[in-house]
C-alpha atoms as a PDB file:
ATOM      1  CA  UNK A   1     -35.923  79.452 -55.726  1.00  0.00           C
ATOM      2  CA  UNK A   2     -32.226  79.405 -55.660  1.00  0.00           C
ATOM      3  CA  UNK A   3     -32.647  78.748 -51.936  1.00  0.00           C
ATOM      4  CA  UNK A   4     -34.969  75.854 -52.089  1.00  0.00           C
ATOM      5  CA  UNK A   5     -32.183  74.691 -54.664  1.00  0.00           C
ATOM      6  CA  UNK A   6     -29.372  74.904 -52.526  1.00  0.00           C
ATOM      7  CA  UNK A   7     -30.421  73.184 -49.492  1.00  0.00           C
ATOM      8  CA  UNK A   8     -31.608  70.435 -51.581  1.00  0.00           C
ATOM      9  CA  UNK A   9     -28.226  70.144 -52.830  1.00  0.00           C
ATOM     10  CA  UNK A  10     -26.997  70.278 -49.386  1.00  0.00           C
ATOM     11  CA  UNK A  11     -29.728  67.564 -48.504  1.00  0.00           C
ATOM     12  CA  UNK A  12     -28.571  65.280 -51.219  1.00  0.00           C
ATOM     13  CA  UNK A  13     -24.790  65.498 -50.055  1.00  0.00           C
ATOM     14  CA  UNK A  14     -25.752  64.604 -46.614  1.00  0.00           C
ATOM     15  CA  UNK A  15     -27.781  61.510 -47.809  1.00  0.00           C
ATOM     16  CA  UNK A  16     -24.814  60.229 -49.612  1.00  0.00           C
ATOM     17  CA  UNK A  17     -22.126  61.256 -47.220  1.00  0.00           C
ATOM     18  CA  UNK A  18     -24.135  59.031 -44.672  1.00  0.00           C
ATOM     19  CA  UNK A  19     -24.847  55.731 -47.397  1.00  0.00           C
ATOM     20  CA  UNK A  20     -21.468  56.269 -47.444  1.00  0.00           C
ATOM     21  CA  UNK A  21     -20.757  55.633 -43.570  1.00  0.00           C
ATOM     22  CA  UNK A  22     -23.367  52.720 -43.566  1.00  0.00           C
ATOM     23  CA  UNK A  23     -21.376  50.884 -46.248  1.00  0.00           C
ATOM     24  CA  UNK A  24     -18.205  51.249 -44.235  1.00  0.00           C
ATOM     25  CA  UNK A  25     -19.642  50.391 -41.020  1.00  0.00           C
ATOM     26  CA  UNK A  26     -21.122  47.044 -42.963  1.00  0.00           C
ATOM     27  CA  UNK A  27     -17.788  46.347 -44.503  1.00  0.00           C
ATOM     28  CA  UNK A  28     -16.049  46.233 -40.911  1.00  0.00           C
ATOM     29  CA  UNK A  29     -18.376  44.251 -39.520  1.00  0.00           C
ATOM     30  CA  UNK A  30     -18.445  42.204 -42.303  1.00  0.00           C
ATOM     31  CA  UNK A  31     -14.360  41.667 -42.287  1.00  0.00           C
ATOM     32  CA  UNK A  32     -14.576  41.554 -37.818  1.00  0.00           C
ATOM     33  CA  UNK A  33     -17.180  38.676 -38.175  1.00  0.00           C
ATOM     34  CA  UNK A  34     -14.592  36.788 -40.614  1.00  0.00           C
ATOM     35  CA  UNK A  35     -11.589  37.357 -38.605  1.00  0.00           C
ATOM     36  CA  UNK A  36     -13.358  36.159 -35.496  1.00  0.00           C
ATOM     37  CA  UNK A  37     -14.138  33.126 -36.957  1.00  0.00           C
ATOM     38  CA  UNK A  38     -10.423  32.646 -38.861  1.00  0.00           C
ATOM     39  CA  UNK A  39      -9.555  33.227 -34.853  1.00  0.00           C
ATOM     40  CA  UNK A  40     -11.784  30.652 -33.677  1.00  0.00           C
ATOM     41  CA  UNK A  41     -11.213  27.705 -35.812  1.00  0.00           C
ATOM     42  CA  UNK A  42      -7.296  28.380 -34.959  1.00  0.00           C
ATOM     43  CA  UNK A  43      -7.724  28.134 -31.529  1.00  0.00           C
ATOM     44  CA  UNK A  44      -9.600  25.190 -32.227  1.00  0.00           C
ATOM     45  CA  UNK A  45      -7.177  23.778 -33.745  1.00  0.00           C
ATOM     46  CA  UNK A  46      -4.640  24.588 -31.283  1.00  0.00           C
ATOM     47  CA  UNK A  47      -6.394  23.908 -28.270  1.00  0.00           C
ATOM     48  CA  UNK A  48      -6.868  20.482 -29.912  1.00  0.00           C
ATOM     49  CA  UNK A  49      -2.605  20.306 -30.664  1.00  0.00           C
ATOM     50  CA  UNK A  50      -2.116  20.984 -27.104  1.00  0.00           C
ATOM     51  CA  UNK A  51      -4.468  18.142 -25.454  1.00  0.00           C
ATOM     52  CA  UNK A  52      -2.150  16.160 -27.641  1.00  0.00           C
ATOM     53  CA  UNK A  53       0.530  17.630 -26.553  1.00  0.00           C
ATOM     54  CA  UNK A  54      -0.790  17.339 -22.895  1.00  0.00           C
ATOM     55  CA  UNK A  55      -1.249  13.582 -23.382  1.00  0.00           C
ATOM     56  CA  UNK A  56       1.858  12.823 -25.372  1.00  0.00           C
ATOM     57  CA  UNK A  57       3.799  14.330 -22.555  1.00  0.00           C
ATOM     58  CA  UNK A  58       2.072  12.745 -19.771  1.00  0.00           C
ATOM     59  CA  UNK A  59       2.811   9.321 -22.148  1.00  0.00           C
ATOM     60  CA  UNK A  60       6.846  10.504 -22.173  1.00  0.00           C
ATOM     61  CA  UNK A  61       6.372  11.433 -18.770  1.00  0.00           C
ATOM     62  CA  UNK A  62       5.328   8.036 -17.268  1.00  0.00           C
ATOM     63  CA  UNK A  63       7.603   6.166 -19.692  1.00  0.00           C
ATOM     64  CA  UNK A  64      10.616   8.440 -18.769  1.00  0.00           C
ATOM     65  CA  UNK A  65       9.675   8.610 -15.122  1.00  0.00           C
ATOM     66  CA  UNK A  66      11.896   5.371 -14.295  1.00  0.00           C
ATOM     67  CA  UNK A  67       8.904   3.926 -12.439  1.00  0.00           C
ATOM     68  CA  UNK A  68       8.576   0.629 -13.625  1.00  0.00           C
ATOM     69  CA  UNK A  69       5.193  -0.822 -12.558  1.00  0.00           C
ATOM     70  CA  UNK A  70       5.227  -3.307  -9.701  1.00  0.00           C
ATOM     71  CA  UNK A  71       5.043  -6.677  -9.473  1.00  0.00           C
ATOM     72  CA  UNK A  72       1.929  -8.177  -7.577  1.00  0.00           C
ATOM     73  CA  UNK A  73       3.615 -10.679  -5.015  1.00  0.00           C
ATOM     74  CA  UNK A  74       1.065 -13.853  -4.871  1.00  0.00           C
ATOM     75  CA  UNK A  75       2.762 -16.518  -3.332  1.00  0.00           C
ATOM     76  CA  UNK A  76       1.062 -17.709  -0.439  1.00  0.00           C
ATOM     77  CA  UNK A  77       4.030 -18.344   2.025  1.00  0.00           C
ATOM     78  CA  UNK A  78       4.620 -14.165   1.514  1.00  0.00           C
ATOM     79  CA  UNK A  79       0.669 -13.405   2.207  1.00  0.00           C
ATOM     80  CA  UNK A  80       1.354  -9.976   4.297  1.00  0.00           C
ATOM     81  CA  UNK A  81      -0.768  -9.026   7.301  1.00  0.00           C
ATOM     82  CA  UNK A  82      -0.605  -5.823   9.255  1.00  0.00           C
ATOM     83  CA  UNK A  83      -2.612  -2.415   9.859  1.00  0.00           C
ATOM     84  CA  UNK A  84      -2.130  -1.484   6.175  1.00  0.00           C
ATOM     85  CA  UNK A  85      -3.046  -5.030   4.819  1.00  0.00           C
ATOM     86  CA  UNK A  86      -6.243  -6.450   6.838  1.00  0.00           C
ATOM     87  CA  UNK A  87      -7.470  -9.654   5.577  1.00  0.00           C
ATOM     88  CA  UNK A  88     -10.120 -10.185   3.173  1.00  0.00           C
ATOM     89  CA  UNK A  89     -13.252 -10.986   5.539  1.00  0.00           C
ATOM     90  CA  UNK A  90     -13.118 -13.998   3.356  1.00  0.00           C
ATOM     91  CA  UNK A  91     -10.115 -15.264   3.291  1.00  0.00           C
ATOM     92  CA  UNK A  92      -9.587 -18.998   4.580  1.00  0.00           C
ATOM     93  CA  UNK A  93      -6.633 -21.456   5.532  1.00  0.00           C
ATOM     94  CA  UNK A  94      -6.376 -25.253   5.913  1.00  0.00           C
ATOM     95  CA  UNK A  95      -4.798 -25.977   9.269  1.00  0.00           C
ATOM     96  CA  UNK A  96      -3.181 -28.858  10.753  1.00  0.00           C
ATOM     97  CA  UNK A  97      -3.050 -29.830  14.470  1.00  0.00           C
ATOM     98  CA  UNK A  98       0.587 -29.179  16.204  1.00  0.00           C
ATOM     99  CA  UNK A  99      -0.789 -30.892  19.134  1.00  0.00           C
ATOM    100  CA  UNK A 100      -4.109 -31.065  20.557  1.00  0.00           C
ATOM    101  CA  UNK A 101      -4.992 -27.228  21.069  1.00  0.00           C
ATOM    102  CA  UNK A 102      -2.342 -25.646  18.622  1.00  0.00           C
ATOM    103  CA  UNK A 103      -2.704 -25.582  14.429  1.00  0.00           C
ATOM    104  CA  UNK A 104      -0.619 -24.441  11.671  1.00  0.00           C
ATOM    105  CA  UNK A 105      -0.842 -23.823   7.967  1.00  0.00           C
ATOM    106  CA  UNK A 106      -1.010 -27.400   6.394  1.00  0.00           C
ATOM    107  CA  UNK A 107       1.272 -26.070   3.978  1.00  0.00           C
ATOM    108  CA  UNK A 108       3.847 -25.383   6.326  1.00  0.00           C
ATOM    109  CA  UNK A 109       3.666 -27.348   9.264  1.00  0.00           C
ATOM    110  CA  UNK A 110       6.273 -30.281   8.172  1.00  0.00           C
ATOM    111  CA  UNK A 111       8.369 -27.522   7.968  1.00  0.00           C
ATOM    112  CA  UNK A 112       7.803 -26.561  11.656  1.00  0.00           C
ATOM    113  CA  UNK A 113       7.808 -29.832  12.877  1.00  0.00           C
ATOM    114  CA  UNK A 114      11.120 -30.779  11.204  1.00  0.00           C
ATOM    115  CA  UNK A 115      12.609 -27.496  13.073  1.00  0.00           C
ATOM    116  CA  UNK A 116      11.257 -28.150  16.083  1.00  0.00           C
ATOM    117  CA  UNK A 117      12.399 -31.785  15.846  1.00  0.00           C
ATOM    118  CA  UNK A 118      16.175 -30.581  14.820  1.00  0.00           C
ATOM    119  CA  UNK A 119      16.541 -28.355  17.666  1.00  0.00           C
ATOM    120  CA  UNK A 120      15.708 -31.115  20.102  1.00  0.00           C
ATOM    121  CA  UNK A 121      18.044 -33.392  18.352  1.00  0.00           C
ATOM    122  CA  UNK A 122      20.663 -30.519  19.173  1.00  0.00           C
ATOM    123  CA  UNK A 123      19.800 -30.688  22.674  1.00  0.00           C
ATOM    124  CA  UNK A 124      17.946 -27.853  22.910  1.00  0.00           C
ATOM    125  CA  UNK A 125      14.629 -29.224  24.999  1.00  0.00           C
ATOM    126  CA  UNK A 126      13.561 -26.289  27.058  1.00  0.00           C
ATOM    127  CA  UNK A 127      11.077 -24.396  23.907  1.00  0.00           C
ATOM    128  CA  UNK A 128       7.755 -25.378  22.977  1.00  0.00           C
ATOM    129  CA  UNK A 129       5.037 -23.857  21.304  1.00  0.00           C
ATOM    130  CA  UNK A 130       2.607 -21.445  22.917  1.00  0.00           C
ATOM    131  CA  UNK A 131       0.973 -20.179  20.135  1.00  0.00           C
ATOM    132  CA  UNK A 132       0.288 -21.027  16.502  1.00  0.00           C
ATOM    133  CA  UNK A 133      -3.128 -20.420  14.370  1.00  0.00           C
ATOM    134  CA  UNK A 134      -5.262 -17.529  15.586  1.00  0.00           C
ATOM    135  CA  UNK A 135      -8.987 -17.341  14.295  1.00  0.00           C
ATOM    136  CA  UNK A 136     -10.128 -13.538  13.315  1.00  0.00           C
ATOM    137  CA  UNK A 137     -12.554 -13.720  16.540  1.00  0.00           C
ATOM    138  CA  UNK A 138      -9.657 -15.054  18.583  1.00  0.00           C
ATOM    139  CA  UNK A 139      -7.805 -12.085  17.783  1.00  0.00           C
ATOM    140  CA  UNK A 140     -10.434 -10.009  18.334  1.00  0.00           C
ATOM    141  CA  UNK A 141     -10.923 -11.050  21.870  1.00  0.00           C
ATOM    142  CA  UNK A 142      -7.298 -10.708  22.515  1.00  0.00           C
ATOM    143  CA  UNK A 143      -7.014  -6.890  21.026  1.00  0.00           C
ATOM    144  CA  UNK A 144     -10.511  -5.966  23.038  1.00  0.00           C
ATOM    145  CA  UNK A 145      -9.319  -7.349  25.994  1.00  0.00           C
ATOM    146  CA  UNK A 146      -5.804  -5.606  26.216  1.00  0.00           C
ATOM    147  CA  UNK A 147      -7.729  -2.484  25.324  1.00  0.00           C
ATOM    148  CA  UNK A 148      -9.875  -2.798  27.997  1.00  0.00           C
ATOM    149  CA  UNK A 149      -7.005  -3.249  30.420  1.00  0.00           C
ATOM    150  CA  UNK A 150      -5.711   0.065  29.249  1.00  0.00           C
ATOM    151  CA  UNK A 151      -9.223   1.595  29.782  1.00  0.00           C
ATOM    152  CA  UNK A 152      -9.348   0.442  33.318  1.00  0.00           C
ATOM    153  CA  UNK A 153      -6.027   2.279  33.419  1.00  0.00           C
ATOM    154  CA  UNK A 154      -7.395   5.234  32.821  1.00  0.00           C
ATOM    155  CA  UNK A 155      -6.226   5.854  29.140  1.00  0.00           C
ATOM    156  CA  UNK A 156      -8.182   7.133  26.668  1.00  0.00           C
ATOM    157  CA  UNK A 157      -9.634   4.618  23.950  1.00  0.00           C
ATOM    158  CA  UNK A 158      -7.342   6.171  21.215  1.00  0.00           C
ATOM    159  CA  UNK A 159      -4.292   5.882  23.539  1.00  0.00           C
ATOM    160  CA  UNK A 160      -5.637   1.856  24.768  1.00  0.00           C
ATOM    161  CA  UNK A 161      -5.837   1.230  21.399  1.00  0.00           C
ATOM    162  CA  UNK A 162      -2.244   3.028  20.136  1.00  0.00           C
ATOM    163  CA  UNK A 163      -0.414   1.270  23.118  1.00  0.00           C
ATOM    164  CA  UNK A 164      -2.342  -2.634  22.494  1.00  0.00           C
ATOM    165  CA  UNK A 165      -1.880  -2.428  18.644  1.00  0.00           C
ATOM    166  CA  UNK A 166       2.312  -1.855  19.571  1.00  0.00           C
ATOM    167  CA  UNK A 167       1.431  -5.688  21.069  1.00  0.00           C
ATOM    168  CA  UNK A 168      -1.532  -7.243  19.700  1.00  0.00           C
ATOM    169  CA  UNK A 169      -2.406  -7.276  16.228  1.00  0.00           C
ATOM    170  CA  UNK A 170      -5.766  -5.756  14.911  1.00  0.00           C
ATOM    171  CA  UNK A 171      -8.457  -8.695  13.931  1.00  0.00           C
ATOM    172  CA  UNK A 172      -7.647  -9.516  10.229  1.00  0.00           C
ATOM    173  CA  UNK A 173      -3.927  -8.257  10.577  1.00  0.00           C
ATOM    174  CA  UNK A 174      -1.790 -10.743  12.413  1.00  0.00           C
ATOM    175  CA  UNK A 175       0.416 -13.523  11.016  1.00  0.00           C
ATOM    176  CA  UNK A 176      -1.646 -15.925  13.574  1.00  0.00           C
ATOM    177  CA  UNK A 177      -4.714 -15.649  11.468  1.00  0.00           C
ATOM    178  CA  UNK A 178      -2.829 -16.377   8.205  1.00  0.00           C
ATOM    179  CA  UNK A 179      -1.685 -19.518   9.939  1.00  0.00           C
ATOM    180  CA  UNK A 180       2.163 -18.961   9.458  1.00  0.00           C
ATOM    181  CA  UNK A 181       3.161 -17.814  12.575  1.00  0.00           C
ATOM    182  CA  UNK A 182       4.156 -19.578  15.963  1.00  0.00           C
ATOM    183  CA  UNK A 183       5.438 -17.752  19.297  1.00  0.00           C
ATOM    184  CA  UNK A 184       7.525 -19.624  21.678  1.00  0.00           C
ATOM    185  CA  UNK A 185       7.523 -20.142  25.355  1.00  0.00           C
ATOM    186  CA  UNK A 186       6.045 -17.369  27.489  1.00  0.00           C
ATOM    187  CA  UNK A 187       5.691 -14.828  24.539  1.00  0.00           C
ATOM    188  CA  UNK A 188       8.325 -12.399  25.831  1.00  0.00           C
ATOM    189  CA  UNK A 189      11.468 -11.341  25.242  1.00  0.00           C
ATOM    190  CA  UNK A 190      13.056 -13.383  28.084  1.00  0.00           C
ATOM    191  CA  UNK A 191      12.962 -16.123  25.398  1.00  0.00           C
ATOM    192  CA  UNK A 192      16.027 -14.085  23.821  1.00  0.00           C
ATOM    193  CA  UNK A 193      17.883 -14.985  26.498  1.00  0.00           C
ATOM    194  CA  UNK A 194      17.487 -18.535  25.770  1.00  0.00           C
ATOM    195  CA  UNK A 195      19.970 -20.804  23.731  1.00  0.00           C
ATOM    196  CA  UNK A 196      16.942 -21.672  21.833  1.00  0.00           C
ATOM    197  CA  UNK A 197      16.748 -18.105  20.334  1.00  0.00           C
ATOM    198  CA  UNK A 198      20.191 -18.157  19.652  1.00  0.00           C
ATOM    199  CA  UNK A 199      19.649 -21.573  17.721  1.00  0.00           C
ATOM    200  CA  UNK A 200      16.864 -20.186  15.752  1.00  0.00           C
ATOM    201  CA  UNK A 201      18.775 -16.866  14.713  1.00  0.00           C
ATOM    202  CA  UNK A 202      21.281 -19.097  12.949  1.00  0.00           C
ATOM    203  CA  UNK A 203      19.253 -22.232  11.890  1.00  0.00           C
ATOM    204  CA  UNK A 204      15.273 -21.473  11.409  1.00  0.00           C
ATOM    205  CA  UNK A 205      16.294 -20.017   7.510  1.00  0.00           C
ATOM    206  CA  UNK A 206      17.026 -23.767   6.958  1.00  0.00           C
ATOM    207  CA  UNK A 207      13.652 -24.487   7.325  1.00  0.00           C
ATOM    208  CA  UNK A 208      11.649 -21.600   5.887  1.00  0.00           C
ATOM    209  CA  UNK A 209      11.197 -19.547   9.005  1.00  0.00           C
ATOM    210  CA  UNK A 210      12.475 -15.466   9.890  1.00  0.00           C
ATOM    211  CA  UNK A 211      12.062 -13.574  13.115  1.00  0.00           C
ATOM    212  CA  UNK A 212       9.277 -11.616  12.207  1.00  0.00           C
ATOM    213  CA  UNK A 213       9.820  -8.374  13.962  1.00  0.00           C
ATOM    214  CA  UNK A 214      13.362  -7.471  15.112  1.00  0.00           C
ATOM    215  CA  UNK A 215      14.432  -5.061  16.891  1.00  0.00           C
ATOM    216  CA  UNK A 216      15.727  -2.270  14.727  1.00  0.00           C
ATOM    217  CA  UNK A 217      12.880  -2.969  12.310  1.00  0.00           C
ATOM    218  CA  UNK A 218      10.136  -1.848  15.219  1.00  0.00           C
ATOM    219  CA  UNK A 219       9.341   1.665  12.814  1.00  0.00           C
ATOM    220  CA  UNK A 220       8.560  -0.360   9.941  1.00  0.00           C
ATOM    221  CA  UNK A 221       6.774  -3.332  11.040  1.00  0.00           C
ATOM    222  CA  UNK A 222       4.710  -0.534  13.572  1.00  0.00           C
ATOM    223  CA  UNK A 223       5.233  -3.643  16.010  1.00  0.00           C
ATOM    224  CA  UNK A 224       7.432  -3.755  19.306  1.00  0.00           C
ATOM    225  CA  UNK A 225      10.427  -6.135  19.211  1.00  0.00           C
ATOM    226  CA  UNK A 226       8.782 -10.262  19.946  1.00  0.00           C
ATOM    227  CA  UNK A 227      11.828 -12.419  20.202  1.00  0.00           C
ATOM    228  CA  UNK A 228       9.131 -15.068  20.338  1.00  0.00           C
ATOM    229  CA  UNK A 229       7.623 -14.699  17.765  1.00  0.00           C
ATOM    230  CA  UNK A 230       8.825 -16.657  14.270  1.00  0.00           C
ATOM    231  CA  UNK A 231       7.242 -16.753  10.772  1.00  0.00           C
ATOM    232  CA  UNK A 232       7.050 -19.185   8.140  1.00  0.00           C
ATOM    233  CA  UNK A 233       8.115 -17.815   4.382  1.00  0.00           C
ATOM    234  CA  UNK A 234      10.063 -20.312   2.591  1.00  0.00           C
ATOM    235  CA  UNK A 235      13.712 -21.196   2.968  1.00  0.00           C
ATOM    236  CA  UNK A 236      14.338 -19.667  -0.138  1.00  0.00           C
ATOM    237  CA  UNK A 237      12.750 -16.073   0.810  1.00  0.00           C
ATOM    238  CA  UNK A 238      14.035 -16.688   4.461  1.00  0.00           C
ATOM    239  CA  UNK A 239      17.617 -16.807   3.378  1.00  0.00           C
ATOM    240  CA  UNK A 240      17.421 -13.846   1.003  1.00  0.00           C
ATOM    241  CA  UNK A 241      15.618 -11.699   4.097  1.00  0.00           C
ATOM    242  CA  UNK A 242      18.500 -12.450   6.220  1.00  0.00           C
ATOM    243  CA  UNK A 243      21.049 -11.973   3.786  1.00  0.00           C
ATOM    244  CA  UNK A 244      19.417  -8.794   3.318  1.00  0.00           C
ATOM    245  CA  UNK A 245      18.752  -7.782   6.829  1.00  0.00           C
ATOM    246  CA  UNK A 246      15.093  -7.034   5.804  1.00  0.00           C
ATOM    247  CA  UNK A 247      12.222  -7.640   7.956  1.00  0.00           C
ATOM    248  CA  UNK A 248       9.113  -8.687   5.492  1.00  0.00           C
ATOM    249  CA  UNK A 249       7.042  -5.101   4.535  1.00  0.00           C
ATOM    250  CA  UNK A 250      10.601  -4.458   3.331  1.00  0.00           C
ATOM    251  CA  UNK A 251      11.164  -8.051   1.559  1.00  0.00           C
ATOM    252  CA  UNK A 252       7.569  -7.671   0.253  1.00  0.00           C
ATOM    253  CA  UNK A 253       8.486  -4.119  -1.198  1.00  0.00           C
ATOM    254  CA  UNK A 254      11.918  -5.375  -2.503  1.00  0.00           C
ATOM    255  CA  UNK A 255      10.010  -8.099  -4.447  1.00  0.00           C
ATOM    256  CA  UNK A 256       7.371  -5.727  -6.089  1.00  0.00           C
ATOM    257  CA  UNK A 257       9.578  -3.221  -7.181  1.00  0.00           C
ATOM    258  CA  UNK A 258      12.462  -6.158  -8.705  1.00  0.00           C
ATOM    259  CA  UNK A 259      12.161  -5.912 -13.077  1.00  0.00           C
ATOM    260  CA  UNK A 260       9.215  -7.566 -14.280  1.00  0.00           C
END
């Protein structure tokens, strides 16, 4: 009897002893679940604080940057054309007739007249025009045909086209097809041997018009020197590009990047 008593009392200490080790195990997990969450909402909170943070900075970044934001150059005289600016397959001009096979902007063709007209008046008799306003397709034709000349050459078509485009303008990226440009003579450079290119290095400014790819400007325009090959901008912006000694992509830059 005092056998049967004993490992009951054993029995009953062992029950409690392991109520005992349930409670505790419920009171941890209990106090883990409510730390986890006090954990949570903080990082809530602070992931929120740094997206702020994230966005203020990029805010102070971009104001503190010194990059003001550029100017968007609309005049129509400044309209640029090359590789990196083809024309809209839209895009349109009024022309007026030079003579009976050669146009020019109507905008601007006083302006070439009136230069043409002083340099005769100066003597100067031995220039005319040879080219003025170039339709898309016209250029087009042009640039295929010089490529094809390559071709025959045996270049490749990446070289053809590499070695024409140094020349020849891509279709929707020539000053011809804006209508403000005009070449001179036999479009090369034996024109700069002329005292007509002499006459328009120091007088064409007057009357709105810049040599539109120089010489030491050939890695920037992506063009090879034309001696022949003048474009109307304004006197104004002609002037300033001289007194500069900036060939247009960098005029065009200057201007976007001048406080708004």
């Amino acid at each position: 009897m005092k056998k049967k008593q004993k490992i009951n009392k054993k029995r009953l200490v062992l029950i409690i002893a392991i109520f005992i080790i349930i409670i505790a195990i419920v009171v941890v997990v209990v106090r883990h679940k409510s730390t986890v969450g006090t954990l949570a909402e903080q990082d809530t909170t602070s992931t929120g604080e740094v997206d702020n943070n994230v966005i203020e900075d990029q805010t102070e970044n971009e104001e503190n940057s010194g990059e003001e934001p550029k100017r968007k150059i609309t005049e129509w005289n400044l309209m640029l054309a090359n590789s990196d600016n083809i024309l809209p397959e839209d895009y349109e001009v009024e022309v007026a007739n030079i003579d009976s096979s050669r146009q020019f902007d109507a905008r601007a063709i006083s302006y070439l007249n009136e230069m043409l007209d002083a340099m005769r008046k100066d003597g100067i008799t031995n220039v005319w025009v040879q080219s003025a306003y170039r339709s898309v397709e016209r250029q087009k034709e042009l640039y295929d045909n010089k490529v094809n000349e390559y071709l025959k050459q045996g270049k490749t078509q990446e070289e053809a086209e590499k070695l024409t485009s140094e020349y020849i303008n891509k279709p929707g990226s020539s000053d011809h097809n804006l209508g403000l440009a005009v070449d001179f003579n036999y479009v090369n450079n034996s024109f700069a041997e002329l005292e007509a290119y002499d006459w328009l290095l120091e007088n064409a400014e007057d009357y709105g018009f810049i040599l539109r790819y120089p010489e030491d400007k050939e890695d920037i325009t992506k063009i090879e020197y034309e001696s022949w090959h003048w474009r109307y901008v304004g006197e104004e912006h002609a002037k300033k590009m001289n007194e500069l000694d900036m060939c247009l992509e960098e005029y065009i830059e200057y201007l976007e990047n001048e406080d708004i």
